[in-house]
Protein backbone atom coordinates (compact mmCIF):
# COMPACT_ATOMS: atom_id res chain seq x y z
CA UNK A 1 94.71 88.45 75.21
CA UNK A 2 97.64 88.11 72.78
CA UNK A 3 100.14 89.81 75.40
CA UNK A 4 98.06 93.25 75.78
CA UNK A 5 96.28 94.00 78.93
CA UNK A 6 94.25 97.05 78.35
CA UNK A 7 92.10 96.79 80.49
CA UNK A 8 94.27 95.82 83.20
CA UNK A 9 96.01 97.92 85.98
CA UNK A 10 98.59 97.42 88.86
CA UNK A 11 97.58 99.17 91.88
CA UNK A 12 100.25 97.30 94.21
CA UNK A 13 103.65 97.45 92.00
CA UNK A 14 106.87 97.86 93.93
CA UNK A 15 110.05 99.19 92.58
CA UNK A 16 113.73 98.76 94.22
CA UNK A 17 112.78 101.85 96.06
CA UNK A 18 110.95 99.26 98.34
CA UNK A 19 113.84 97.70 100.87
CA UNK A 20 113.24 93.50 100.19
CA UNK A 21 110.23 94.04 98.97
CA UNK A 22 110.74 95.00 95.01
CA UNK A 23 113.66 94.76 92.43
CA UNK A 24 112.81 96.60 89.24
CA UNK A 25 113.88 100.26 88.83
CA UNK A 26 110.75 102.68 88.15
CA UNK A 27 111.90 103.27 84.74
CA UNK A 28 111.83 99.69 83.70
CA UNK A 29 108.24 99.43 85.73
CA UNK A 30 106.63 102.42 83.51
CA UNK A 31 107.87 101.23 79.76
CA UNK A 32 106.81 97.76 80.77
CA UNK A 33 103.42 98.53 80.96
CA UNK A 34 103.29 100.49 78.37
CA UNK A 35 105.09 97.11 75.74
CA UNK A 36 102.08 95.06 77.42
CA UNK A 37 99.31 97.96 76.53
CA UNK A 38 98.25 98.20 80.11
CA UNK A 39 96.79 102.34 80.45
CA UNK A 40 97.83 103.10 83.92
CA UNK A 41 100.63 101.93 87.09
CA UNK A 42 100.40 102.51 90.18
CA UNK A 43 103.89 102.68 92.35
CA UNK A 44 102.70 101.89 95.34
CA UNK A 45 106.22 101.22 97.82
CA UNK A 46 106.64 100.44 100.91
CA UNK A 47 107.86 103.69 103.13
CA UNK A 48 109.24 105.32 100.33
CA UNK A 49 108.00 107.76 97.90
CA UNK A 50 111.84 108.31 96.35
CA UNK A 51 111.24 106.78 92.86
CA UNK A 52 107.72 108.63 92.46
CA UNK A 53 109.35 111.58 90.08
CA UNK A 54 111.14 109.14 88.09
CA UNK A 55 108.66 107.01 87.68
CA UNK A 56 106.18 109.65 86.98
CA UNK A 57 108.53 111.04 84.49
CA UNK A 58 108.60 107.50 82.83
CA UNK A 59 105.22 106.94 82.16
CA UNK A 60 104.89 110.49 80.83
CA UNK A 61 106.84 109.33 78.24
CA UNK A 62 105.80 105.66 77.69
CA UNK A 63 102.07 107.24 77.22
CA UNK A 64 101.16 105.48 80.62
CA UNK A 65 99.13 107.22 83.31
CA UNK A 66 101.03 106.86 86.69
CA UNK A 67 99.38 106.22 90.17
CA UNK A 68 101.56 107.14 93.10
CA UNK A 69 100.99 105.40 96.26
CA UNK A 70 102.68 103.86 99.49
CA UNK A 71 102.35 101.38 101.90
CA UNK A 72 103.43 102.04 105.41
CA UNK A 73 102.85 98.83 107.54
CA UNK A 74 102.47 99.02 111.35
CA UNK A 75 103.53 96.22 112.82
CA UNK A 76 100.81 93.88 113.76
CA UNK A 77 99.46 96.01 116.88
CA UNK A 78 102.69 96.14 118.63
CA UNK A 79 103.83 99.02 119.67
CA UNK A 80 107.92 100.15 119.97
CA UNK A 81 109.78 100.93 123.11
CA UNK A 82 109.32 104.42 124.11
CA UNK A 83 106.01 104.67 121.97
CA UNK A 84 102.67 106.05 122.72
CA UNK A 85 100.86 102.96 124.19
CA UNK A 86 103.78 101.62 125.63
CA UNK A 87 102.84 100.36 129.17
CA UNK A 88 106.48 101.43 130.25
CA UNK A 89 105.33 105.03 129.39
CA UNK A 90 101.95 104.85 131.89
């Protein structure tokens, strides 16, 4: 593959925007991909869209096409207290 992976793209990438979950700053993510020859990133983070104009704005100028996403994560079918489906609320 000699360290290019065009045909190759991240649909589950994290940035620091994503509390214990990534570490790299959207910046970083976007010109990465773009040293390794991949075509397209998706920022996909969890509860947080807050780096998806700087990352956007990064891959604009790396020549990568950015993929915003998200990930929200519900908990396993447990419900909160004072939540809809709570049986303290019937």
């Amino acid at each position: 593959m000699g360290g290019h992976l065009s045909d190759f793209v991240e649909l589950a990438a994290r940035s620091a925007f994503s509390l214990l979950a990534g570490a790299s700053n959207p910046e970083d993510m976007a010109y990465r991909a773009a040293a390794v020859g991949m075509p397209a990133l998706a920022l996909a983070d969890v509860f947080d869209l807050g780096g998806a104009v700087r990352f956007t704005r990064a891959c604009d100028d790396a020549g990568v096409r950015p993929i915003i996403g998200g990930e929200v994560r519900l908990g396993g079918g447990r419900t909160a207290p004072g939540r809809v489906g709570d049986r303290r609320l019937r």
